[in-house]
N, C-alpha and C. Protein backbone atom coordinates (compact mmCIF):
# COMPACT_ATOMS: atom_id res chain seq x y z
N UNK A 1 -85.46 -132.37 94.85
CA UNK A 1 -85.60 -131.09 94.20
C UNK A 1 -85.63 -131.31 92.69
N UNK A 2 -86.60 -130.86 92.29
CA UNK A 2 -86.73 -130.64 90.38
C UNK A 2 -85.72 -130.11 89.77
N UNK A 3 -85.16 -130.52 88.57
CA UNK A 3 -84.33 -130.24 87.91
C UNK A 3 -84.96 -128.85 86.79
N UNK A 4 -84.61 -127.58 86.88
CA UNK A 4 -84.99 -127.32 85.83
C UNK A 4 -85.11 -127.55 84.31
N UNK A 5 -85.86 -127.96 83.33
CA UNK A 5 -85.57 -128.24 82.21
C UNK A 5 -85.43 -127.13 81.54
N UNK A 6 -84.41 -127.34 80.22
CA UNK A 6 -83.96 -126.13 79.51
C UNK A 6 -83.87 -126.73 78.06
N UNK A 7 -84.92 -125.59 77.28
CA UNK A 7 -85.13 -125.69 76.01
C UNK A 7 -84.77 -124.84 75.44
N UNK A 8 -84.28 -125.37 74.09
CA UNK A 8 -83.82 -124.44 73.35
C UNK A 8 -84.71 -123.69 72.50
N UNK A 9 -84.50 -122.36 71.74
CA UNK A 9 -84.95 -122.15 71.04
C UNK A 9 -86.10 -121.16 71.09
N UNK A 10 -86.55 -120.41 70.68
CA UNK A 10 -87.36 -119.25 71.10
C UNK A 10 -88.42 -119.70 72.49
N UNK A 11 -88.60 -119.20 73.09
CA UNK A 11 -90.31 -119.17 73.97
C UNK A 11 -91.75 -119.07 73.64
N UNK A 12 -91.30 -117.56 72.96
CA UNK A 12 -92.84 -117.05 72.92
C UNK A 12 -92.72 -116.03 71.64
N UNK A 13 -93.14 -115.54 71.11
CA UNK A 13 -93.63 -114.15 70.30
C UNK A 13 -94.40 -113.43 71.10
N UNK A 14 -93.59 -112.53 71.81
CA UNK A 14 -94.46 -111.22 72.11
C UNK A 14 -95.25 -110.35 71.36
N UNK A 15 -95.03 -109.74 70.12
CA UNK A 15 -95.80 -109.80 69.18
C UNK A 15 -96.59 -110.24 68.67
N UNK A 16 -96.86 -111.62 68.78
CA UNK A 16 -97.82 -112.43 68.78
C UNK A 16 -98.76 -112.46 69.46
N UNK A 17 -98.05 -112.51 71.13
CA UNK A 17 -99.16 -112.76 72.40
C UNK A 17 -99.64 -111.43 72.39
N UNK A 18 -99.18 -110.79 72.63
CA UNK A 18 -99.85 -109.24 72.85
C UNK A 18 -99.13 -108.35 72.33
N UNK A 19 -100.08 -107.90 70.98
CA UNK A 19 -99.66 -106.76 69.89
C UNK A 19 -99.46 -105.73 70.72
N UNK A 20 -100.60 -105.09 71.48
CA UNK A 20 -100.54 -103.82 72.18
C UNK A 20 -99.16 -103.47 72.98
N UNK A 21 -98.60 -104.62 73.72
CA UNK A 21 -97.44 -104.44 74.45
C UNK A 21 -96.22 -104.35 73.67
N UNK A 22 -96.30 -104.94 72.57
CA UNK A 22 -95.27 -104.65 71.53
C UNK A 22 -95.51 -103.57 70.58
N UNK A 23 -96.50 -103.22 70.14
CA UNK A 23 -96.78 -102.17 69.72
C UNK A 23 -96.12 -100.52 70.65
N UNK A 24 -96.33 -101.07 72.39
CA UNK A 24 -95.60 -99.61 73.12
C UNK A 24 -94.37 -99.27 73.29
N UNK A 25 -93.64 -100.89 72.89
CA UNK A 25 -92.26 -101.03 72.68
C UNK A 25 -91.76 -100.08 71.48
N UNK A 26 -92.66 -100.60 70.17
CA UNK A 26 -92.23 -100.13 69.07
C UNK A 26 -92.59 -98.51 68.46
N UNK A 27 -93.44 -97.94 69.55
CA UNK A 27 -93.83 -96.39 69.75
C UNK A 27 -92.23 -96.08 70.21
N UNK A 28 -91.75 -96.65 70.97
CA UNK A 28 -90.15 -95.88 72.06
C UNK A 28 -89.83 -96.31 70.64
N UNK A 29 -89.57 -96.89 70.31
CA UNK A 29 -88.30 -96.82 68.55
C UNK A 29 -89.05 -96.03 67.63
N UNK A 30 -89.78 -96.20 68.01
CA UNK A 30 -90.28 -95.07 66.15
C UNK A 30 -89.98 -93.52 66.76
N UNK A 31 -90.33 -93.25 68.22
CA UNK A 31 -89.82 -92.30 68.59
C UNK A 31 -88.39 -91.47 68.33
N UNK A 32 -87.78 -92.65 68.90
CA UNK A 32 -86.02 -92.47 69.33
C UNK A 32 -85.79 -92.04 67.38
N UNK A 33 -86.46 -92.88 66.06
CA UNK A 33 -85.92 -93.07 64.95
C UNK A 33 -86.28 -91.89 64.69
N UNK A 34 -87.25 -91.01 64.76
CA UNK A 34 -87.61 -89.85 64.49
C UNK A 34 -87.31 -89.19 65.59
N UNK A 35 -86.91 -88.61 66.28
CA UNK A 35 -86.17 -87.58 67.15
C UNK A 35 -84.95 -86.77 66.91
N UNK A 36 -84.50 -87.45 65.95
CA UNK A 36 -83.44 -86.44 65.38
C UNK A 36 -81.89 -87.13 65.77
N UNK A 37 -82.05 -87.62 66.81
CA UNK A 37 -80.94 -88.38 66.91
C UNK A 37 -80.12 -89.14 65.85
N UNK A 38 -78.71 -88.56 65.37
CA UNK A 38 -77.83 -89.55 63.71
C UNK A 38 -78.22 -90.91 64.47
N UNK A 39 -78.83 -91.39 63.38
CA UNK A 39 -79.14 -92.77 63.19
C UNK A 39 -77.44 -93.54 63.14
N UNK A 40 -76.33 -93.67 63.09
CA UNK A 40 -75.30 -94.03 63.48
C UNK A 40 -74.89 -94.27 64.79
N UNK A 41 -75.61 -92.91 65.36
CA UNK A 41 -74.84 -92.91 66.73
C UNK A 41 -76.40 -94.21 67.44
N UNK A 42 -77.41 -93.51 67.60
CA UNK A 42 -77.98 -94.80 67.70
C UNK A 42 -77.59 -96.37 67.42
N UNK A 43 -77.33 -96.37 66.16
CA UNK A 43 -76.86 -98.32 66.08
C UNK A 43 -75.80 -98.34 67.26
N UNK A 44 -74.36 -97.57 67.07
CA UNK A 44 -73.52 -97.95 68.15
C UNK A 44 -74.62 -97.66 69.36
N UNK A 45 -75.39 -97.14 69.89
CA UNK A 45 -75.83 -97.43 71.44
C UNK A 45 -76.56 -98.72 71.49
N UNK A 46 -76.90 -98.86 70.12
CA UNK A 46 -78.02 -100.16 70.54
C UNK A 46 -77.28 -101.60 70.72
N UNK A 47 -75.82 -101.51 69.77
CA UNK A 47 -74.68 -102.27 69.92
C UNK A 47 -74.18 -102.54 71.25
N UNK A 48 -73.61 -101.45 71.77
CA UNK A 48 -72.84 -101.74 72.97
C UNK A 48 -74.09 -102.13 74.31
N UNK A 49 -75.21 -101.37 74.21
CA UNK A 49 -76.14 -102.33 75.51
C UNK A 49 -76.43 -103.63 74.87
N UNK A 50 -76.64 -104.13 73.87
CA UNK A 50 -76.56 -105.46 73.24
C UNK A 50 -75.49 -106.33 73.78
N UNK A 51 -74.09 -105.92 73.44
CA UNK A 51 -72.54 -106.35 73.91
C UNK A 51 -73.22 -106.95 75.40
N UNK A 52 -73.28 -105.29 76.32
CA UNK A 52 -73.53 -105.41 77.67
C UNK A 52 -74.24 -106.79 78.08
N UNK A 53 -75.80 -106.23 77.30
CA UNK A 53 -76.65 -107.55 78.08
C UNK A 53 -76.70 -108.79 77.48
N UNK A 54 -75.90 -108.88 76.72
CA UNK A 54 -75.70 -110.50 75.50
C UNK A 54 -76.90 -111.04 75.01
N UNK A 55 -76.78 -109.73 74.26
CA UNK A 55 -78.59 -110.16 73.22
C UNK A 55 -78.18 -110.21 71.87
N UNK A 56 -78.04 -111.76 71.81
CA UNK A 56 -77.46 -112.42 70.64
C UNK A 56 -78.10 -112.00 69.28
N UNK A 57 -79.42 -111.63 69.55
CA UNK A 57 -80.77 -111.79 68.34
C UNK A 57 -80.60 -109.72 68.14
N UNK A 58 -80.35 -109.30 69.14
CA UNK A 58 -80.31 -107.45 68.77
C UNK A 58 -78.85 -107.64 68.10
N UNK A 59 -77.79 -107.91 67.89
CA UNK A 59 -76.51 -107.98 68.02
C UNK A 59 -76.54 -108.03 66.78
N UNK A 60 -76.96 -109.34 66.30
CA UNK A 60 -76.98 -109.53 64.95
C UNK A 60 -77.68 -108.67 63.91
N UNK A 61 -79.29 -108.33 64.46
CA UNK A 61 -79.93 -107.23 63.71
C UNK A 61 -79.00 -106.27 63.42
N UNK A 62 -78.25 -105.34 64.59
CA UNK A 62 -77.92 -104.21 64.44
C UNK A 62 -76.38 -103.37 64.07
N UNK A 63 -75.59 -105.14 63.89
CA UNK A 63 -74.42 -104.73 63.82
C UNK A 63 -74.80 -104.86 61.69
N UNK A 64 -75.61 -106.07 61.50
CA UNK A 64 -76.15 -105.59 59.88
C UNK A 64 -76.56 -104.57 59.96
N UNK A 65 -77.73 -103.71 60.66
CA UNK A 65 -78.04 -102.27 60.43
C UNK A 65 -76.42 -101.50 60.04
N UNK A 66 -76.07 -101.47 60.57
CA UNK A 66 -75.11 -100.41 61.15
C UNK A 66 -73.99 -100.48 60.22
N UNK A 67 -73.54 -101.84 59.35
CA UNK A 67 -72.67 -101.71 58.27
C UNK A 67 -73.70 -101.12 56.80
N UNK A 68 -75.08 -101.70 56.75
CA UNK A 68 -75.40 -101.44 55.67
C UNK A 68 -75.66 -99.34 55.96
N UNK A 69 -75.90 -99.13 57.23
CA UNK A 69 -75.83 -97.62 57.22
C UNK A 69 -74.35 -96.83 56.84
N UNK A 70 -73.10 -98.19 56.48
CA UNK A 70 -71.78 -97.51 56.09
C UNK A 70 -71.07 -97.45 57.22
N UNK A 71 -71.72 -97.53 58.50
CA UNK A 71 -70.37 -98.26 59.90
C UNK A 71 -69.48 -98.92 59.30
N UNK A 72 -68.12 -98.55 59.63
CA UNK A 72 -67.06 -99.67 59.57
C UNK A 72 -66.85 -100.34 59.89
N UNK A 73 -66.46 -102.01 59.72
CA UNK A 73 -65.70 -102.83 60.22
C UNK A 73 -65.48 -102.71 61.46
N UNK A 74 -64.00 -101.69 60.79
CA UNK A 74 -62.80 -101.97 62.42
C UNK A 74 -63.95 -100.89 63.47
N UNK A 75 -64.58 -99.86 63.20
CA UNK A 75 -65.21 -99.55 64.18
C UNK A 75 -66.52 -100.67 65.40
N UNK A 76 -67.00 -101.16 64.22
CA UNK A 76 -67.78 -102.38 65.01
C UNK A 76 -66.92 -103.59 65.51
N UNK A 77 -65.52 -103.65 65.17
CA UNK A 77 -64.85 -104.38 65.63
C UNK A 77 -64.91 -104.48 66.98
N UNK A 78 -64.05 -103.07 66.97
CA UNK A 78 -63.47 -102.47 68.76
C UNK A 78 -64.33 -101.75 69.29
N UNK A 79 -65.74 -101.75 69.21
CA UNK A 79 -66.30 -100.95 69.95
C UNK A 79 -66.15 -101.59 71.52
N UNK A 80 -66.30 -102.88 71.77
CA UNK A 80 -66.35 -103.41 73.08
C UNK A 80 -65.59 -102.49 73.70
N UNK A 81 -64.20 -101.84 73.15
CA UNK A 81 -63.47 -101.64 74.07
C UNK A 81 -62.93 -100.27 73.05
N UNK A 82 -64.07 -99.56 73.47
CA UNK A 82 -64.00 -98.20 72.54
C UNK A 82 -63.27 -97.27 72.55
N UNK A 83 -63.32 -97.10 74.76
CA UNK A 83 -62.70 -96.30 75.18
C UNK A 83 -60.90 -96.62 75.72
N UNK A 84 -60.74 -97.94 74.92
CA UNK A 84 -59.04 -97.93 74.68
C UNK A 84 -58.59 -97.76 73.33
N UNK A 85 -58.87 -96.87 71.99
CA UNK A 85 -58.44 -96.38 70.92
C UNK A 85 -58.63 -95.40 70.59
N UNK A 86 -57.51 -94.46 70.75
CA UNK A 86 -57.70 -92.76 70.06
C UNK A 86 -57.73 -92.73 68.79
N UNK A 87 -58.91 -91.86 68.85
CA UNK A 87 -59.28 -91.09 67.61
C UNK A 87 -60.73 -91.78 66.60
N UNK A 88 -61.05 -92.64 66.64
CA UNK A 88 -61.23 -93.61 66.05
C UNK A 88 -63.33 -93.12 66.59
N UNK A 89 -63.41 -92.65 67.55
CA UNK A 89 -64.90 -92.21 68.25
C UNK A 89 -64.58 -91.03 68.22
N UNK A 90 -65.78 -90.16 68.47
CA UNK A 90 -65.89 -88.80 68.60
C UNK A 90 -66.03 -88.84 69.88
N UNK A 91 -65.97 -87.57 70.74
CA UNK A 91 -66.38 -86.90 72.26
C UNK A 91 -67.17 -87.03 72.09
N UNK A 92 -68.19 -86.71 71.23
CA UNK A 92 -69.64 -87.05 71.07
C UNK A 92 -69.96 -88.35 71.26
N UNK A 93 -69.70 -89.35 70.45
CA UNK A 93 -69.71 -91.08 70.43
C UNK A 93 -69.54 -91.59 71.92
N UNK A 94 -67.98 -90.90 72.35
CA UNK A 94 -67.45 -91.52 73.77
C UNK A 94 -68.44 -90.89 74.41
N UNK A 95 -68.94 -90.11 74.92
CA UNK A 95 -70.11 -89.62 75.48
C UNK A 95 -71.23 -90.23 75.45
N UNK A 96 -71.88 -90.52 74.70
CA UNK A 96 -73.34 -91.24 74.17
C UNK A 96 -72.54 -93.09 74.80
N UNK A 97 -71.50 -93.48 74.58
CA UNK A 97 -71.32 -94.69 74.86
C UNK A 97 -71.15 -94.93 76.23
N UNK A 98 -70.62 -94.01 77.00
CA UNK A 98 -70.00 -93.88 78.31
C UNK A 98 -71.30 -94.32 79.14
N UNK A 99 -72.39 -93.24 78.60
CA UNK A 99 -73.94 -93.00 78.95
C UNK A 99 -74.27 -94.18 78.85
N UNK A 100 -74.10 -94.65 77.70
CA UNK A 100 -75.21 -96.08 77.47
C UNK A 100 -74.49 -97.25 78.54
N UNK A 101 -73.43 -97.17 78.88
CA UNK A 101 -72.53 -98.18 79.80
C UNK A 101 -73.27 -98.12 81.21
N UNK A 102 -73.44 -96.87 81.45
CA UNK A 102 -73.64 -96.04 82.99
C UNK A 102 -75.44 -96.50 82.98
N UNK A 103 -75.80 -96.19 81.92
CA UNK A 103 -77.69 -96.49 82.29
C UNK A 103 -77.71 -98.00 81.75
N UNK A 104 -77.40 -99.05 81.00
CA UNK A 104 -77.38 -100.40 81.20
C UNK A 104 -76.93 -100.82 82.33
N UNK A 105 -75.77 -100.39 82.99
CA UNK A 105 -75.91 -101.16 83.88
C UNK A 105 -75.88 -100.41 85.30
N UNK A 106 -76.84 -99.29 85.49
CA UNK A 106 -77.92 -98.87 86.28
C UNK A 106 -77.37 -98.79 87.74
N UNK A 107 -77.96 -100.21 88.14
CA UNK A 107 -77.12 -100.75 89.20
C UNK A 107 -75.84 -101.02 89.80
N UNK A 108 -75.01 -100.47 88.93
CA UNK A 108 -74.17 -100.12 89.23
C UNK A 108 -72.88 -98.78 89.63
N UNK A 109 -73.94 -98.01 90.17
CA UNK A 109 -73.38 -97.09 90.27
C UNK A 109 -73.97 -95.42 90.04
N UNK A 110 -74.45 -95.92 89.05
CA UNK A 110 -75.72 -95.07 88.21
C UNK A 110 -74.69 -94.18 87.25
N UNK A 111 -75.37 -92.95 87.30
CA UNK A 111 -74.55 -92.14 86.43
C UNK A 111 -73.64 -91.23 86.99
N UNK A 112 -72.43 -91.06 86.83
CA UNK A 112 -71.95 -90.28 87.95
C UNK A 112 -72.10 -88.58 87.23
N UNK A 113 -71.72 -87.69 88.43
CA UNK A 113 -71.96 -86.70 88.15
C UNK A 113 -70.97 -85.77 86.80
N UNK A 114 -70.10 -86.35 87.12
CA UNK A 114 -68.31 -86.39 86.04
C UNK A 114 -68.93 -86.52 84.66
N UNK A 115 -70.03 -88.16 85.12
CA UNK A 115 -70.03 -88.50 83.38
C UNK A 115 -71.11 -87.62 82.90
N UNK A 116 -72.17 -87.18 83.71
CA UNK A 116 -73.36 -86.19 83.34
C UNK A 116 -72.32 -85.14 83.16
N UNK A 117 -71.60 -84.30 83.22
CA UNK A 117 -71.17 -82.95 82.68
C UNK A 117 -70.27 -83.30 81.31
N UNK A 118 -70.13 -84.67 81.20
CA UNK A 118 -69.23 -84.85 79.83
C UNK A 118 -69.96 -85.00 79.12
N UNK A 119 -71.30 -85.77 79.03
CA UNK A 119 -72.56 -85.73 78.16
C UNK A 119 -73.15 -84.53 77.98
N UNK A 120 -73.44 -83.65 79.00
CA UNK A 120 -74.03 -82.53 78.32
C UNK A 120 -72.54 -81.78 78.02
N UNK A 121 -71.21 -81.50 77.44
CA UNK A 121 -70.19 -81.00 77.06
C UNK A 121 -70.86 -81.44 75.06
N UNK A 122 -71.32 -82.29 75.54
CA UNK A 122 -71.48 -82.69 73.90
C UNK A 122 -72.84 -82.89 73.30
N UNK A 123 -73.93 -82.61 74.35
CA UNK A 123 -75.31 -82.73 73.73
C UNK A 123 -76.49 -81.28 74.44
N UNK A 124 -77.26 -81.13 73.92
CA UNK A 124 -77.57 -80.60 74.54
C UNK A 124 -79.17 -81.06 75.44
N UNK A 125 -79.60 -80.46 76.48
CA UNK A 125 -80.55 -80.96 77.16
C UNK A 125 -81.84 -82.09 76.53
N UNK A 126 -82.11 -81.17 75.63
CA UNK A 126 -82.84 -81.91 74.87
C UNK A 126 -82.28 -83.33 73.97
N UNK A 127 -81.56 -83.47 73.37
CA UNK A 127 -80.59 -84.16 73.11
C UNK A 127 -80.28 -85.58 73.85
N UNK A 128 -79.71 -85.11 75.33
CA UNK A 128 -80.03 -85.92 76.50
C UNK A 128 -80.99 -86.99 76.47
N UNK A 129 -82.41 -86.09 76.69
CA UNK A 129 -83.48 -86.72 77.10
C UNK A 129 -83.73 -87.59 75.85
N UNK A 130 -82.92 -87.50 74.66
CA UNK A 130 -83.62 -88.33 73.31
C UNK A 130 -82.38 -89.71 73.53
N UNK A 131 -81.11 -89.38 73.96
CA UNK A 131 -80.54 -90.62 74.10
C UNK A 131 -80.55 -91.18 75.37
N UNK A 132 -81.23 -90.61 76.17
CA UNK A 132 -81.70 -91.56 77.53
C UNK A 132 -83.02 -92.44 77.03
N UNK A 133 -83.40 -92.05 76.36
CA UNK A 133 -84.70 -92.23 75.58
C UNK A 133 -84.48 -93.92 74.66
N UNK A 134 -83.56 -93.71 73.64
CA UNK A 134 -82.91 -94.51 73.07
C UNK A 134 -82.17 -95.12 74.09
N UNK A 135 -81.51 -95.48 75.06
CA UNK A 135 -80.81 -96.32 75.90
C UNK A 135 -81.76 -97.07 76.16
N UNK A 136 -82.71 -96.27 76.82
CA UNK A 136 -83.66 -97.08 77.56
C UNK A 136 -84.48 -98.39 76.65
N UNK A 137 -84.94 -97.60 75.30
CA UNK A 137 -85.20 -98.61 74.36
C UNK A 137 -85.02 -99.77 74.02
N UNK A 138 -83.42 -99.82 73.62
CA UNK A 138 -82.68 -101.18 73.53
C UNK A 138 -82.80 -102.18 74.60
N UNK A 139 -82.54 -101.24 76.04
CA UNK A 139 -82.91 -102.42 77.06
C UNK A 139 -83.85 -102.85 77.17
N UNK A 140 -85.13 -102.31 76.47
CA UNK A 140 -86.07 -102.97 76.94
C UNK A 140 -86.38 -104.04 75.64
N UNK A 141 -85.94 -103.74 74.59
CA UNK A 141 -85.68 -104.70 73.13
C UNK A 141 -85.15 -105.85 74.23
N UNK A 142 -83.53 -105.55 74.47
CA UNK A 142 -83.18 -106.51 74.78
C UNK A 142 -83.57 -107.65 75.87
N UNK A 143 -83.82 -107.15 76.72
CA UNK A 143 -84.95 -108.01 77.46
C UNK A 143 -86.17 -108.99 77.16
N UNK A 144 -86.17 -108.54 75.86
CA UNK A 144 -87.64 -108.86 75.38
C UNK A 144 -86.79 -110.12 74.95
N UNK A 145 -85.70 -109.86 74.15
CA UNK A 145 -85.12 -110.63 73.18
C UNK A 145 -84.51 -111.89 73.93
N UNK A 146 -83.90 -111.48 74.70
CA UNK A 146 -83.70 -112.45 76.14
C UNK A 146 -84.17 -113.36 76.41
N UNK A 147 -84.80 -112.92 77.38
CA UNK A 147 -85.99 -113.98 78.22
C UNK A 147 -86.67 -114.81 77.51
N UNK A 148 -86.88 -114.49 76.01
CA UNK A 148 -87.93 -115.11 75.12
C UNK A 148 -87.37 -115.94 74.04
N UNK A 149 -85.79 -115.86 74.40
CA UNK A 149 -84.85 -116.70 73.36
C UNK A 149 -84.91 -116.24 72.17
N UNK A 150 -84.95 -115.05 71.66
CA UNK A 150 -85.20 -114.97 69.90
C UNK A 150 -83.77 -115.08 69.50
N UNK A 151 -83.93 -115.53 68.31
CA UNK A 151 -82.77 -116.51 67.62
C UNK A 151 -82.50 -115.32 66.85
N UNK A 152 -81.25 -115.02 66.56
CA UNK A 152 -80.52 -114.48 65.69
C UNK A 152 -80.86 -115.03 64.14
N UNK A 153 -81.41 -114.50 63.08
CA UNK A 153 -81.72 -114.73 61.97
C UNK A 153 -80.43 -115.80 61.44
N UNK A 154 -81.28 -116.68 60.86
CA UNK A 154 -80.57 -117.95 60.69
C UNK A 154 -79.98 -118.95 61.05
N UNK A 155 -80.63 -118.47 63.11
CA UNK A 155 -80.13 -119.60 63.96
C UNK A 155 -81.51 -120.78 64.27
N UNK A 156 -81.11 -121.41 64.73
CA UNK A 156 -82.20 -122.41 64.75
C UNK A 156 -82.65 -122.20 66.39
């Protein structure tokens, strides 16, 4: 049996190979960026499905986004574990994060009905559909970022 070989270091440029397919990627973000959604609460979603799916190369982009947007520290600290510190997130935040936990990892469970009435407690329908919108985004960033090895700026 063949050994798989394992290389380091990027794969491919999707961007490269096919603009158009990255280009439909980057329609869902220009979307999500213009939809109205606080650009804050976005970085933390794009953070914690990052955390989730260990996308070393989004992680790094967005935890720099997210301080130079004036995120804190200790907030990007503890987000991993958001929902063990009071006060520190909004119902709104814990909501949008709960969500992004429940649709990353999909398969597991999905969304329960509990956590759909605590999300719309704090968004409204439309609202919804813009951070299901944005969830979905990142995962598919992150995937990209994944599979294709992109290096975290300044990694080799």
């Amino acid at each position: 049996m063949a050994q798989a070989v394992t290389t380091k270091g990027q794969r491919l440029s999707p961007g490269e190979i096919d603009p158009a397919a990255y280009k439909a990627v980057l329609g869902m973000e220009s979307y999500v960026r213009r939809s109205g959604l606080e650009p804050g609460l976005y970085e933390l979603i794009k953070i914690r499905a990052s955390q989730i799916n260990g996308c070393a190369f989004c992680l790094d982009m967005h935890y720099r986004d997210a301080r130079e947007q004036g995120e804190s520290q200790l907030r990007l600290d503890v987000l991993r574990a958001w929902h063990e510190v009071d006060g520190l997130f909004s119902e709104r935040e814990q909501a949008a994060l709960a969500l992004t936990e429940a649709v990353t990892l999909i398969s597991q469970g999905g969304v329960s009905d509990a956590l759909w009435d605590r999300v719309r407690a704090s968004f409204s329908e439309e609202e919804i559909v813009k951070l299901l919108t944005a969830i979905s985004t990142i995962n598919v960033w992150n995937r990209l970022a994944i599979s294709t090895r992109m290096q975290p700026t300044g990694a080799a």
